[in-house]
Protein backbone atom coordinates (compact mmCIF):
# COMPACT_ATOMS: atom_id res chain seq x y z
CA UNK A 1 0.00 0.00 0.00
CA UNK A 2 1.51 3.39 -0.89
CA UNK A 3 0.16 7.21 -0.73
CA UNK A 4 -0.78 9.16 -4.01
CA UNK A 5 -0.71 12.45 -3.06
CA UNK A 6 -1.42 11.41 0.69
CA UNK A 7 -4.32 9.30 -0.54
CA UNK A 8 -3.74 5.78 1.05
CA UNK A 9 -4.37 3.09 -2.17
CA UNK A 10 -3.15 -0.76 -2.51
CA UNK A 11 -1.15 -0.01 -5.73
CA UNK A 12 2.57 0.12 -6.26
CA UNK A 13 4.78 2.52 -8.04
CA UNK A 14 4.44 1.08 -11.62
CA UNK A 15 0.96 1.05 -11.42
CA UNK A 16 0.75 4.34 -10.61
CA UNK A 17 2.55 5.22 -13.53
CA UNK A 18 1.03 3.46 -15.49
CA UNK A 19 -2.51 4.94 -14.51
CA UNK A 20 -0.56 8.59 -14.97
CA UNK A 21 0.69 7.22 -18.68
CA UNK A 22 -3.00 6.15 -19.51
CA UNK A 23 -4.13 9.83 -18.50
CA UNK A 24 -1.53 11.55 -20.24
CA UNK A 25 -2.63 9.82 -23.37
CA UNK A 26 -5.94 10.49 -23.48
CA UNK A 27 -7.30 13.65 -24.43
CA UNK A 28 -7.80 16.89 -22.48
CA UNK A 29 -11.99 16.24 -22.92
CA UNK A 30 -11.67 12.31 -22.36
CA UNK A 31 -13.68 10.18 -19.62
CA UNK A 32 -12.87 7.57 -17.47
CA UNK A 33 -15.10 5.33 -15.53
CA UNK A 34 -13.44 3.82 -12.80
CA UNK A 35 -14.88 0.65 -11.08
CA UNK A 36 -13.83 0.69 -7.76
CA UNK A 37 -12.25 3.69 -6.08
CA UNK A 38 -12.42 3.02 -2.37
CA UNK A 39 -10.49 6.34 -1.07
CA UNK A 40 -9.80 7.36 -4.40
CA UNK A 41 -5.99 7.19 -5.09
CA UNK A 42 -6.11 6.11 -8.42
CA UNK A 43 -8.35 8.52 -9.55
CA UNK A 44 -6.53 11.15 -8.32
CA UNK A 45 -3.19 10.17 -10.02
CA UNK A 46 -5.38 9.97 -13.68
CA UNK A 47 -6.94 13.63 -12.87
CA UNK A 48 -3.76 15.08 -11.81
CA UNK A 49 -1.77 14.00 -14.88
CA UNK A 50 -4.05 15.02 -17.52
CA UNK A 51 -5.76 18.80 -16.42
CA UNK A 52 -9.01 17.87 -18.42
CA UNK A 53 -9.61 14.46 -18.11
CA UNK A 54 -13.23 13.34 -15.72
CA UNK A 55 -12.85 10.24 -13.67
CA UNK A 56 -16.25 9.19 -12.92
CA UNK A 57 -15.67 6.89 -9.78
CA UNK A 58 -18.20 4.05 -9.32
CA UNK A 59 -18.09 2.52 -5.87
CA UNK A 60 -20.30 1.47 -3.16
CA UNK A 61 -18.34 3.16 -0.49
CA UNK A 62 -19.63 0.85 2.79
CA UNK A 63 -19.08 3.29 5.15
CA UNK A 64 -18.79 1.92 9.35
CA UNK A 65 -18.14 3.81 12.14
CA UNK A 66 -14.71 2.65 11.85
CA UNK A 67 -14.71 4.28 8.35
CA UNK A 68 -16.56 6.51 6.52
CA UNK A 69 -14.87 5.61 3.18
CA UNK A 70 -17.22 8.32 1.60
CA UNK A 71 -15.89 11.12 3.34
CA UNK A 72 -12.62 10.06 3.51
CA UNK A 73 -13.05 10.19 -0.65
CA UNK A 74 -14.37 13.75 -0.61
CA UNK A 75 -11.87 15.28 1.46
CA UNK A 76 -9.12 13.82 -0.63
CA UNK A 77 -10.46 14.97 -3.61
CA UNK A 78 -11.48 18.54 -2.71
CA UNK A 79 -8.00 18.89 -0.45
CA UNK A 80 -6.45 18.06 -4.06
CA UNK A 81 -9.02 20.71 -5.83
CA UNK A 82 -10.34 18.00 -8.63
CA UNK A 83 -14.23 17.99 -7.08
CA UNK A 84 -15.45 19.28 -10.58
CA UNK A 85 -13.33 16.65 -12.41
CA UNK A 86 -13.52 13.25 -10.22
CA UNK A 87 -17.16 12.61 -9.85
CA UNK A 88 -18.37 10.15 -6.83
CA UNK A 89 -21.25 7.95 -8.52
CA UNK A 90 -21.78 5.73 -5.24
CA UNK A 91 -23.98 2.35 -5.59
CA UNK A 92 -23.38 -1.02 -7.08
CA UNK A 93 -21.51 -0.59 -10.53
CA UNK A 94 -23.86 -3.14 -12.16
CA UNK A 95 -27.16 -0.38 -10.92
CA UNK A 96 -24.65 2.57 -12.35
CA UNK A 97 -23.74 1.32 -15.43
CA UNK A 98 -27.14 2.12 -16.52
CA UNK A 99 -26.67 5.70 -16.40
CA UNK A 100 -24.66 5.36 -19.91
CA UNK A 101 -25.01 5.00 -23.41
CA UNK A 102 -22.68 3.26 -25.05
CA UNK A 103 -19.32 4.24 -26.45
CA UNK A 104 -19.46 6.76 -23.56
CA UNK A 105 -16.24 6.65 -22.12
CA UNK A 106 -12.65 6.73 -23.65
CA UNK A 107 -11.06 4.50 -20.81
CA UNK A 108 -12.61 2.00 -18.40
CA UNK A 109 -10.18 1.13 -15.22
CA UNK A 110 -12.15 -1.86 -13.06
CA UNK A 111 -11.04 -2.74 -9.45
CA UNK A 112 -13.99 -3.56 -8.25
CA UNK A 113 -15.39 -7.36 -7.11
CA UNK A 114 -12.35 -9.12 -7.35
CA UNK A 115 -14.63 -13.04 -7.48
CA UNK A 116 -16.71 -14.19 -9.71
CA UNK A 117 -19.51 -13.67 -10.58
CA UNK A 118 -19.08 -9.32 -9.75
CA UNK A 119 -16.12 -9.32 -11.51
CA UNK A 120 -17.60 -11.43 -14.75
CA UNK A 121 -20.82 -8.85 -14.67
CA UNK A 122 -18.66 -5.53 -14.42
CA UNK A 123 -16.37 -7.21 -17.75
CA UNK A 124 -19.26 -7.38 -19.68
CA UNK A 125 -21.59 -4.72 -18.58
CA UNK A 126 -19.12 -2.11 -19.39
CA UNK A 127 -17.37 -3.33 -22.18
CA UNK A 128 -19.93 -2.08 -24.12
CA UNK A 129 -19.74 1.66 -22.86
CA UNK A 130 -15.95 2.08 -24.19
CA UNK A 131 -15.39 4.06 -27.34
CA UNK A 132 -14.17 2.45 -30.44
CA UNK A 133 -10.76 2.55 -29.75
CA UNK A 134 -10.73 3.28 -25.74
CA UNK A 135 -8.79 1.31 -23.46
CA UNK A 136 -10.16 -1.43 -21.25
CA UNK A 137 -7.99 -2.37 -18.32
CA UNK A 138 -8.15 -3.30 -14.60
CA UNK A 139 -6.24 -4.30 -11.78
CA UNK A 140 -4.96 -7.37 -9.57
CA UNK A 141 -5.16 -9.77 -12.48
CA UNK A 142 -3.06 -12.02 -10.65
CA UNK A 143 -1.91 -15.56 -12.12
CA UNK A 144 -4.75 -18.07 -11.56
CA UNK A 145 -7.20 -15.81 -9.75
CA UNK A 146 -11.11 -15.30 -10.99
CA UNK A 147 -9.45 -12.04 -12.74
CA UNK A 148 -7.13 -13.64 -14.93
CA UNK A 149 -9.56 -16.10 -15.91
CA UNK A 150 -12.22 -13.83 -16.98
CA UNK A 151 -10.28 -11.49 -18.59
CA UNK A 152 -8.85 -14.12 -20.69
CA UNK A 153 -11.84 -15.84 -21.68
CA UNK A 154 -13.43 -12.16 -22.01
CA UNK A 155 -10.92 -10.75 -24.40
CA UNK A 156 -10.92 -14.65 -26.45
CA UNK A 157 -14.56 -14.28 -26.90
CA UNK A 158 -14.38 -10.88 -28.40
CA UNK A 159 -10.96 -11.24 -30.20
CA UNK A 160 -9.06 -8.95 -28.39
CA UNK A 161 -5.39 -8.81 -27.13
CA UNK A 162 -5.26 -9.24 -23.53
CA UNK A 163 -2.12 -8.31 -21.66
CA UNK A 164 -0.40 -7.75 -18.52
CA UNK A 165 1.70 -4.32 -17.77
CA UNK A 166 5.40 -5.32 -16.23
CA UNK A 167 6.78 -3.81 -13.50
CA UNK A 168 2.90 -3.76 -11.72
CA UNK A 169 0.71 -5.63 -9.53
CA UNK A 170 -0.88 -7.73 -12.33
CA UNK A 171 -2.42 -4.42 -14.43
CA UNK A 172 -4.21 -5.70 -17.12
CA UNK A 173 -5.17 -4.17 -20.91
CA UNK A 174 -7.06 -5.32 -23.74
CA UNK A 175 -7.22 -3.81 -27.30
C-alpha cells in the first residue's frame, strides 16, 4: 500500500505510472469510468496528470463507524481541488452502469469485485460503454485468480489482445 498524493491506495509505483501514462494519453476532454475507487488514489493520479480528463468513480463506499470511506473520498479529492473533475457515482456498478449509453467513455479502469460472478458482470456490462478505440484495463489480475480467468476468456470471446503491464501488480489491458 503506498500514498498518491497522501491518498492511502493498494497499488505500487508502476501502477501508478502506469494509470498517470493512460491519462496523459488520453485527451484533455476524455472520460474515465473507474470501477472501484475506495479512497480514491487512483483517480486522483489519472486527474492530476491530464488537467481535463473526468474520472467518474463508481463505488459502493460501505461506510462503518470505523470508516466513513465516503468522506474520507471527498476530502481527498477537494483537499487536491479535482471535485469538478472526479465525480463520486456511489452504488453497485452493475445499478450505475445504466446511467450510460454506449461508447461513452474513452477509458474504463475496473477494481472492483475481485470473485466471480461481480467481476464477470462488471467485464461485460461495461465493455460495451468504451469508445471504439478506448482502453479497457483493470487491476490485480493475478496468475490463476477469478481475474485472470475472466479477462482471458473475455478478451478470447471478443478477439481482443489481452495483456499484462510489467513492473505492476498484475495491471491488465485489452485492445
Amino acid at each position: 500500500m503506498i500514498d498518491v498524493h497522501g491518498i492511502p491506495g493498494h497499488l505500487l509505483d508502476g501502477d501508478v505510472r502506469f494509470l498517470q501514462t493512460l491519462a496523459e494519453s488520453l485527451s484533455t476532454d476524455a472520460r474515465v469510468a473507474e470501477i472501484g475507487t475506495h479512497f480514491g488514489a487512483s483517480a486522483a493520479a489519472m486527474a492530476l496528470a491530464n488537467p481535463g480528463l473526468r474520472v467518474l468513480c463508481h463505488d459502493t463506499w460501505l461506510d462503518t463507524e470505523r470508516s466513513p470511506n465516503m468522506a474520507i473520498f471527498m476530502g481527498h479529492i477537494i483537499r487536491l481541488g479535482l471535485e469538478t473533475r472526479v465525480i463520486p457515482v456511489r452504488g453497485d456498478s452493475s445499478h450505475s452502469v445504466t446511467q450510460y449509453r454506449p461508447e461513452h467513455f474513452d477509458a474504463i479502469w475496473i477494481d472492483g469485485d475481485h470473485e466471480n460472478p461481480g467481476f464477470r458482470k462488471d467485464l461485460h456490462l461495461w465493455h460495451p460503454l468504451l469508445k471504439e478505440g478506448g482502453i479497457f484495463c483493470g487491476h490485480d489480475c493475478v496468475p490463476g485468480s477469478d481475474i485472470d480467468l475472466e479477462t482471458s476468456k473475455f478478451a478470447q470471446w471478443h478477439g481482443m489482445g489481452r495483456s499484462i503491464v510489467e513492473g505492476t501488480h498484475y495491471v491488465w489491458v485489452m485492445k
